[in-house]
Protein backbone atom coordinates (compact mmCIF):
# COMPACT_ATOMS: atom_id res chain seq x y z
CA UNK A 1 -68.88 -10.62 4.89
CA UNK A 2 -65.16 -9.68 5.14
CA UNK A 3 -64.80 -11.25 8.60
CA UNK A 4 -63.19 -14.60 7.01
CA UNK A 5 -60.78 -12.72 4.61
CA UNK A 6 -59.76 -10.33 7.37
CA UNK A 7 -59.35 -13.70 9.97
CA UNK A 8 -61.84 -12.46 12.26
CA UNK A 9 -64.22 -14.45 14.46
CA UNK A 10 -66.82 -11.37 15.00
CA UNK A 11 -67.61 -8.54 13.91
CA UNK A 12 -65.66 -5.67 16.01
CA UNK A 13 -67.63 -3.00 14.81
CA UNK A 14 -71.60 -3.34 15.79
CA UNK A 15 -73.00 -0.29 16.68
CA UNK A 16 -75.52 -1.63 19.09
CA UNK A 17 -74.16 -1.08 22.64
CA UNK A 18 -72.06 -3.99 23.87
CA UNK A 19 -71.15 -4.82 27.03
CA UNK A 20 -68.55 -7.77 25.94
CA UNK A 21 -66.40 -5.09 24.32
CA UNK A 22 -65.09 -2.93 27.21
CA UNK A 23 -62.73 -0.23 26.80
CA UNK A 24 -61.86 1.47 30.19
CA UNK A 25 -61.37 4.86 30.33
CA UNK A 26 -60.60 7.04 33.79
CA UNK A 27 -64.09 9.16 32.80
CA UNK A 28 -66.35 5.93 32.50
CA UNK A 29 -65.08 4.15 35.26
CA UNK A 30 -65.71 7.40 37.43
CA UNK A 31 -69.03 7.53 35.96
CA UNK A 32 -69.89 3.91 36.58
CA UNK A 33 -68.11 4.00 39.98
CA UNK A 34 -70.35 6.86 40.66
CA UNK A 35 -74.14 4.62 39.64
CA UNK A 36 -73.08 1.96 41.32
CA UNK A 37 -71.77 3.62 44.29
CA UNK A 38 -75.05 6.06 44.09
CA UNK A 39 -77.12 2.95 44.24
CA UNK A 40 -75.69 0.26 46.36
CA UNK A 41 -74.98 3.03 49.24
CA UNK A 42 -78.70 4.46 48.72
CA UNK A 43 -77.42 8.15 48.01
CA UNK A 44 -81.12 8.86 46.07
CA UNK A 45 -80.11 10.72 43.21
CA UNK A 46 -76.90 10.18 40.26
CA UNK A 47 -76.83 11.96 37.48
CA UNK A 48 -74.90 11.34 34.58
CA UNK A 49 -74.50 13.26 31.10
CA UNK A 50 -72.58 13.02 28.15
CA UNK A 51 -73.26 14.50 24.34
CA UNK A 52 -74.20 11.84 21.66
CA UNK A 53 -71.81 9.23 20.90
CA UNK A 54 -70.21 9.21 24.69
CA UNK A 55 -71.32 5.51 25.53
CA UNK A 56 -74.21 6.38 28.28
CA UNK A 57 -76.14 3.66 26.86
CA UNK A 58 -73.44 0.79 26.98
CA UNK A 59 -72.95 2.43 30.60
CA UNK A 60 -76.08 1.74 31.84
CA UNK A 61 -75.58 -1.67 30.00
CA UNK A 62 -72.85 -2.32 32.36
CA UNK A 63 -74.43 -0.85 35.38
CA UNK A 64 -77.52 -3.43 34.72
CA UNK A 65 -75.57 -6.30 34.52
CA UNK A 66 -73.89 -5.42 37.93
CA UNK A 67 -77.39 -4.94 39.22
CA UNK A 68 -78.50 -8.47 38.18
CA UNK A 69 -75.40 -10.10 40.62
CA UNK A 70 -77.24 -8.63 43.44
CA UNK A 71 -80.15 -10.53 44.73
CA UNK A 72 -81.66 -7.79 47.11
CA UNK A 73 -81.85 -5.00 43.99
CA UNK A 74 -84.94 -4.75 41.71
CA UNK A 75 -84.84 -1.99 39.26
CA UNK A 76 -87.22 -0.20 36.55
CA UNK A 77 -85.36 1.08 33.01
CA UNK A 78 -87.00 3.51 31.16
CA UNK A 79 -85.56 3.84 28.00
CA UNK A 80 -88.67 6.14 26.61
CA UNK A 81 -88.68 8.86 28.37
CA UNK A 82 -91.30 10.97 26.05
CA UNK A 83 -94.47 9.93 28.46
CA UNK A 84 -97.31 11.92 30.53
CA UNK A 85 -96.79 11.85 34.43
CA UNK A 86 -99.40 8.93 34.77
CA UNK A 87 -97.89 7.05 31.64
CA UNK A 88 -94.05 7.26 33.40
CA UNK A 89 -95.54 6.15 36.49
CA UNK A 90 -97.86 3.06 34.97
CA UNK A 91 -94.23 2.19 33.15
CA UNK A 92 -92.30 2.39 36.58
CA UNK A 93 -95.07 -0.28 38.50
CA UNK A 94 -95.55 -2.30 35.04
CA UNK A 95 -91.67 -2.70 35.09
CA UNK A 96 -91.31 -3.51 39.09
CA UNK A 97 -94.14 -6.02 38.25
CA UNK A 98 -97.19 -4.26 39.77
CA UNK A 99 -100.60 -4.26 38.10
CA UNK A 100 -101.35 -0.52 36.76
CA UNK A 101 -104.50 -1.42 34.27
CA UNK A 102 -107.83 1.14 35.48
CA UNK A 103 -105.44 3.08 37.78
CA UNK A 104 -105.29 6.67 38.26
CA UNK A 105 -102.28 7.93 39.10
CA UNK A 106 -102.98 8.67 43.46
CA UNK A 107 -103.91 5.13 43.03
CA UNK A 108 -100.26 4.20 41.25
CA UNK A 109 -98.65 6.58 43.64
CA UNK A 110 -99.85 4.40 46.83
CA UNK A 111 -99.08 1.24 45.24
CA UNK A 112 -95.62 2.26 44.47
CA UNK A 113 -94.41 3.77 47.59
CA UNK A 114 -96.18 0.19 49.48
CA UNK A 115 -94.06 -1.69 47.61
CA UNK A 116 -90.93 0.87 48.37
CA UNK A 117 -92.41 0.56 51.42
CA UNK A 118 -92.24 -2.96 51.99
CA UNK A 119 -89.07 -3.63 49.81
CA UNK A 120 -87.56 -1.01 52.09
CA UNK A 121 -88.07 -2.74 55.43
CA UNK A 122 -86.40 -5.82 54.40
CA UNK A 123 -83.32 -3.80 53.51
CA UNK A 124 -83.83 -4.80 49.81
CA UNK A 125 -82.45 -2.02 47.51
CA UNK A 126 -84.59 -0.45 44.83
CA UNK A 127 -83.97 1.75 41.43
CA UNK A 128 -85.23 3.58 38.97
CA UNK A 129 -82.86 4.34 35.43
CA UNK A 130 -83.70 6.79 33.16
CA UNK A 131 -81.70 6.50 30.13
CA UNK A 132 -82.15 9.62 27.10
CA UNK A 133 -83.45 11.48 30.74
CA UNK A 134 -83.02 15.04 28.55
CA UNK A 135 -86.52 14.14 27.18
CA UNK A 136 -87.91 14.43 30.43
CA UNK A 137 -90.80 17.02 30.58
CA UNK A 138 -90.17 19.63 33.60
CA UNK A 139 -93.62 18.31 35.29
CA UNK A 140 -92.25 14.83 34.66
CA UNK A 141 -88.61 15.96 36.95
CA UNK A 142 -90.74 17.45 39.69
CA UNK A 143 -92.58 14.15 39.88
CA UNK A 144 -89.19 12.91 40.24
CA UNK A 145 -87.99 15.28 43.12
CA UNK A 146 -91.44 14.22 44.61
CA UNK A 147 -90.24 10.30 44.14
CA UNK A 148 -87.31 10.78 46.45
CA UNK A 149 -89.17 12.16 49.48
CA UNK A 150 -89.48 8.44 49.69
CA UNK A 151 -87.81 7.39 52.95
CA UNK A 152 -87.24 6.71 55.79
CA UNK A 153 -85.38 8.22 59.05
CA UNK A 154 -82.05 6.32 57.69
CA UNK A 155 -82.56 5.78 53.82
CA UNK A 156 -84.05 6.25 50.89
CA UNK A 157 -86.34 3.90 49.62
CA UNK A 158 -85.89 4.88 45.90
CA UNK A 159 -82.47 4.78 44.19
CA UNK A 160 -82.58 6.86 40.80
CA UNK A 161 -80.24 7.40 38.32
CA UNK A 162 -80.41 10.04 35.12
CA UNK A 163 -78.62 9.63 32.00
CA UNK A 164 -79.04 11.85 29.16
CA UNK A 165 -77.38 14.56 27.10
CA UNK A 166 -76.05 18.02 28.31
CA UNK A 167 -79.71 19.34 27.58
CA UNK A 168 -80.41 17.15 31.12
CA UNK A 169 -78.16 19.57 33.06
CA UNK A 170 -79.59 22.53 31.30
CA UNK A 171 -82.78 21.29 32.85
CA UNK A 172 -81.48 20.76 36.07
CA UNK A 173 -79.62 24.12 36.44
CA UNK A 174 -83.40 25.81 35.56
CA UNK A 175 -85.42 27.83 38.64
CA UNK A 176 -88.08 26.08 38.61
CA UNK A 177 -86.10 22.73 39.25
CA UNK A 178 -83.83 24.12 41.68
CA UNK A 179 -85.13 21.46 44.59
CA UNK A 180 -84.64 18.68 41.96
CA UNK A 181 -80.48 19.72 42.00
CA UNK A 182 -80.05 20.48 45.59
CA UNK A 183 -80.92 16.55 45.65
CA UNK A 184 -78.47 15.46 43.76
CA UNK A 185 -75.92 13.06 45.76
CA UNK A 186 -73.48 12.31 42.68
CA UNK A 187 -72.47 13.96 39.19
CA UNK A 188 -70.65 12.55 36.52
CA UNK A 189 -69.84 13.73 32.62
CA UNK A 190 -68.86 12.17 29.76
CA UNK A 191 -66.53 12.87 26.99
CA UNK A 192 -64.68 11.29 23.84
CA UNK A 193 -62.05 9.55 23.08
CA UNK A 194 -58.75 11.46 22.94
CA UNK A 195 -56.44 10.28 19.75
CA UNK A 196 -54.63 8.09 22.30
CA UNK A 197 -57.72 6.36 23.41
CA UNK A 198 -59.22 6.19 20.08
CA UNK A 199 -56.26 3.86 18.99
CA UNK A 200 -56.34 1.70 21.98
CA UNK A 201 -60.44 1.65 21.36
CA UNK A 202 -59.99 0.05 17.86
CA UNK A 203 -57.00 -2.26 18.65
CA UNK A 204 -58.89 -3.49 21.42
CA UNK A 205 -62.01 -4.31 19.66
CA UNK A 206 -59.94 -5.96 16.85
CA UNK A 207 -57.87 -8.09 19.49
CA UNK A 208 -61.29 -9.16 20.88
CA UNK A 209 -62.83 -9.94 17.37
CA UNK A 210 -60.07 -12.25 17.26
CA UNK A 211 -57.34 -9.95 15.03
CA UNK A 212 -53.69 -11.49 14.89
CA UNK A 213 -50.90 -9.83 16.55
CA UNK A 214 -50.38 -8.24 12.79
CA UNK A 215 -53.25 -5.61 12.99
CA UNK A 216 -50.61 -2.65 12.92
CA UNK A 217 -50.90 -3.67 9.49
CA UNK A 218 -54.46 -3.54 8.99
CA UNK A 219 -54.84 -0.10 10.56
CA UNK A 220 -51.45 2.30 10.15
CA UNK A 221 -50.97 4.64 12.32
CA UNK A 222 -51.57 7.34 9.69
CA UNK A 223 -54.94 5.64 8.86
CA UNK A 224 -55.71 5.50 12.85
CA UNK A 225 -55.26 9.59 12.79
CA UNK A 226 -57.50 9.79 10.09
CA UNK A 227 -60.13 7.86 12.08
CA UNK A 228 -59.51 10.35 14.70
CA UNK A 229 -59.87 13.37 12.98
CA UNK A 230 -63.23 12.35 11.16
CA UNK A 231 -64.81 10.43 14.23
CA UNK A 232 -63.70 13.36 16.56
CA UNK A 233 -63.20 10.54 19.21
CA UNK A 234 -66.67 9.76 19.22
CA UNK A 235 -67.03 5.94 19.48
CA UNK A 236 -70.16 5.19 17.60
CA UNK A 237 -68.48 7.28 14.27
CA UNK A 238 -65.23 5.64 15.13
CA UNK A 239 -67.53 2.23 14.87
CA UNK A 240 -69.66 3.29 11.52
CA UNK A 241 -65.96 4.64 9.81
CA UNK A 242 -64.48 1.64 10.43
CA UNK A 243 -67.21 -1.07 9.52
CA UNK A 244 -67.01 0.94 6.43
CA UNK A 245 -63.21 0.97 6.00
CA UNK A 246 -63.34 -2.74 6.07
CA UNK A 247 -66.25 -3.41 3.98
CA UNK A 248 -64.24 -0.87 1.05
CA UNK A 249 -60.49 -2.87 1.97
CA UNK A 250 -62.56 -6.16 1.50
CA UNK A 251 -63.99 -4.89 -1.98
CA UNK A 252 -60.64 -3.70 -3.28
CA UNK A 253 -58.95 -6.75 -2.18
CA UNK A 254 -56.74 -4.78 0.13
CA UNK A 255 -55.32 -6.71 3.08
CA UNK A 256 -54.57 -2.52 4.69
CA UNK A 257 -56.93 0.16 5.42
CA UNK A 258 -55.34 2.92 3.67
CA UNK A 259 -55.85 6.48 4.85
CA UNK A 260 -57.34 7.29 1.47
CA UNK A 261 -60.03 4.70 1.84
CA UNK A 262 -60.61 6.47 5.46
CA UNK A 263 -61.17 9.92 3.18
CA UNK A 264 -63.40 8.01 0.89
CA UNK A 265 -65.47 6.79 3.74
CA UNK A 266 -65.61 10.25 5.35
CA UNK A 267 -67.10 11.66 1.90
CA UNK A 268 -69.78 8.78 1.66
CA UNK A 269 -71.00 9.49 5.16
CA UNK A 270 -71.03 13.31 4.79
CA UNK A 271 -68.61 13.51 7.65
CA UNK A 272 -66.95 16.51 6.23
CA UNK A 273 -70.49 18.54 5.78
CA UNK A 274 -70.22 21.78 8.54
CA UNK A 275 -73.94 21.99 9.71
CA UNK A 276 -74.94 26.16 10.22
CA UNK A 277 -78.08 27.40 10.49
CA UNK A 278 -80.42 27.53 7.74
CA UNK A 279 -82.03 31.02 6.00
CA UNK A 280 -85.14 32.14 7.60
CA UNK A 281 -88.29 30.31 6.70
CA UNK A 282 -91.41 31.53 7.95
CA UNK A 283 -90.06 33.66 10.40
CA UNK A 284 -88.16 30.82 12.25
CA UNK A 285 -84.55 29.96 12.15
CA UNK A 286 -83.71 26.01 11.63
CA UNK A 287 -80.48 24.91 12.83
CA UNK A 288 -79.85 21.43 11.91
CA UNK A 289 -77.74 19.91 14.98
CA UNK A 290 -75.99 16.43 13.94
CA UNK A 291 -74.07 15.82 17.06
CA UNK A 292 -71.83 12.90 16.43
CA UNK A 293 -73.05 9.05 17.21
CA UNK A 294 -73.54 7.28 20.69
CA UNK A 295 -72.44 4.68 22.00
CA UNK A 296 -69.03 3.96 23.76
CA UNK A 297 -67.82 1.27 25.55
CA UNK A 298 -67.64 1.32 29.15
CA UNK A 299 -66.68 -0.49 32.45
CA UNK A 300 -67.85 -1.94 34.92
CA UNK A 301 -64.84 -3.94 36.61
CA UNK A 302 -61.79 -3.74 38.38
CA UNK A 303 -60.69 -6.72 36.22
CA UNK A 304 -60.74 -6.27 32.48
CA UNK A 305 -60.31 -9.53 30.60
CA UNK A 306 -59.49 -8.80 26.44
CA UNK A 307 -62.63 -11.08 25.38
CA UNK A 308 -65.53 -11.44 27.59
CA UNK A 309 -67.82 -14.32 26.19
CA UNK A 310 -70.72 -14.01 24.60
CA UNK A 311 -73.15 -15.30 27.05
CA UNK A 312 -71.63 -11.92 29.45
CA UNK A 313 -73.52 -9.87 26.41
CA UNK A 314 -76.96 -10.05 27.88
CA UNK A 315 -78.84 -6.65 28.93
CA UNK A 316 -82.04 -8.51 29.01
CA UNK A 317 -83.91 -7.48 32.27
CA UNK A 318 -85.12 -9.83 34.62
């Protein structure tokens, strides 16, 4: 809608998780570094967190894509991770292409460490990704810790990888998972933006949307540190404030986001409301958590060209 009047050739704000719009930063390229080092060197077990809004998703975007240039890796993604032990299994084999209809699960179990198995003697690399892995039920994890006694004298025949919020190292730091964190090869965390990044975020994703060399005059710097302040850094607000922005600039025929149209926008979305727990009702305390937004934009190589093309946009498995 306001792409022609603004001169751009895309939209640079979609909030669905795109791999074409890369914005290094030293915390996702450690992250990255760390799943695809985990994998490719057959360390087991990564695990990676990060609150809402920290780009795990778009991560894991990345990470699959470097995945598909190998031709010895197969992988499963889970993306649901709200299943019964027998129902994360039968997604697992279903995913890795193995038949799972009338199976019980000792039946799934044998089928999937044959084809580890098998996979594994031909030095063919293997992984299972878990994104939204905070869902994970504790019986689900230990059947997870029981995954990676798959191996061998050398290696291990099943390369996983754990993304989720901080709730997934709450988990992990529990009692009764204790042998689950002693397992873990590699860490990483994710953050936000710092005011710093958030302006090179938006400037990038403008350059690659095809903005002139003029854009200082589309976003001021004082509108930029209002973006900051309301998004907290957190790219998927920083996305929603801005598509906004533009849509209201567009309306009012303004050829500047203004910091008051930034305020405006910040109203409409409620960005200003301080969530605190509720009164009592019923005996039980209701604390209404809206963490910010997800999804960042991430890295995945040494070489970062401004405008990756479309096609590169693909998270399609094979």
């Amino acid at each position: 809608m306001y792409k022609a009047f603004f001169n751009l050739t895309r939209n640079p704000f979609e909030l669905t998780p795109d791999p074409s719009f890369l914005f290094p930063t030293k915390r996702h390229n450690e992250a990255l570094a760390a799943l695809y080092y985990g994998v490719r060197r057959h360390k087991g077990f990564v695990v990676v967190t990060g609150e809402v809004g920290t780009g795990k998703t778009l991560l894991l975007r990345c990470l699959l894509q470097l995945l598909k240039q190998s031709k010895d890796v197969a992988y499963a993604y889970i993306f649901n991770s709200l299943l019964s032990p027998t129902e994360f299994l039968q997604y697992i084999l279903a995913d890795f292409g193995l038949p799972v209809s009338g199976k019980n699960k000792s039946e799934l179990l044998f089928d999937l460490s044959q084809f580890l198995i098998a996979r594994g003697s031909k030095k063919l690399t293997t992984v299972l990704i878990v994104d939204e892995a905070h869902h994970l039920s504790t019986e689900i994890l230990e059947e997870v810790r029981l995954l990676t006694n798959l191996e061998t004298a050398e290696d291990k025949l099943l390369q996983i990888a754990l993304v989720g919020q901080p709730e997934l190292d709450e988990k992990l730091d529990s009692v009764g998972l204790r042998q689950l964190k002693q397992r873990i090869a590699l860490r990483a965390r994710l953050d936000s933006l710092d005011e710093i990044e958030t302006k090179g975020y938006i400037e990038r994703r403008l350059r690659i949307a095809g903005a002139s060399s003029e854009m200082n005059t589309l976003f001021s710097s004082q509108t930029l540190a209002a973006i900051y302040h309301h998004s907290r850094g957190f790219p998927r607000l920083i996305n929603t404030i801005c598509e906004n922005a533009l849509i209201s600039a567009y309306a009012r025929e303004s050829r500047t986001v203004t910091p008051d149209i930034i305020e405006d926008v910040a109203k409409e979305l409620r960005l200003d409301v301080v969530h605190s727990p509720e009164t009592e009702t019923d005996g039980h305390n209701e604390i209404d958590v809206q963490r910010a937004i997800s999804a960042l934009l991430d890295l995945y190589s040494a070489s970062e060209s401004d405008a990756m093309p479309p096609e590169a946009r693909s998270s399609e498995r094979k």
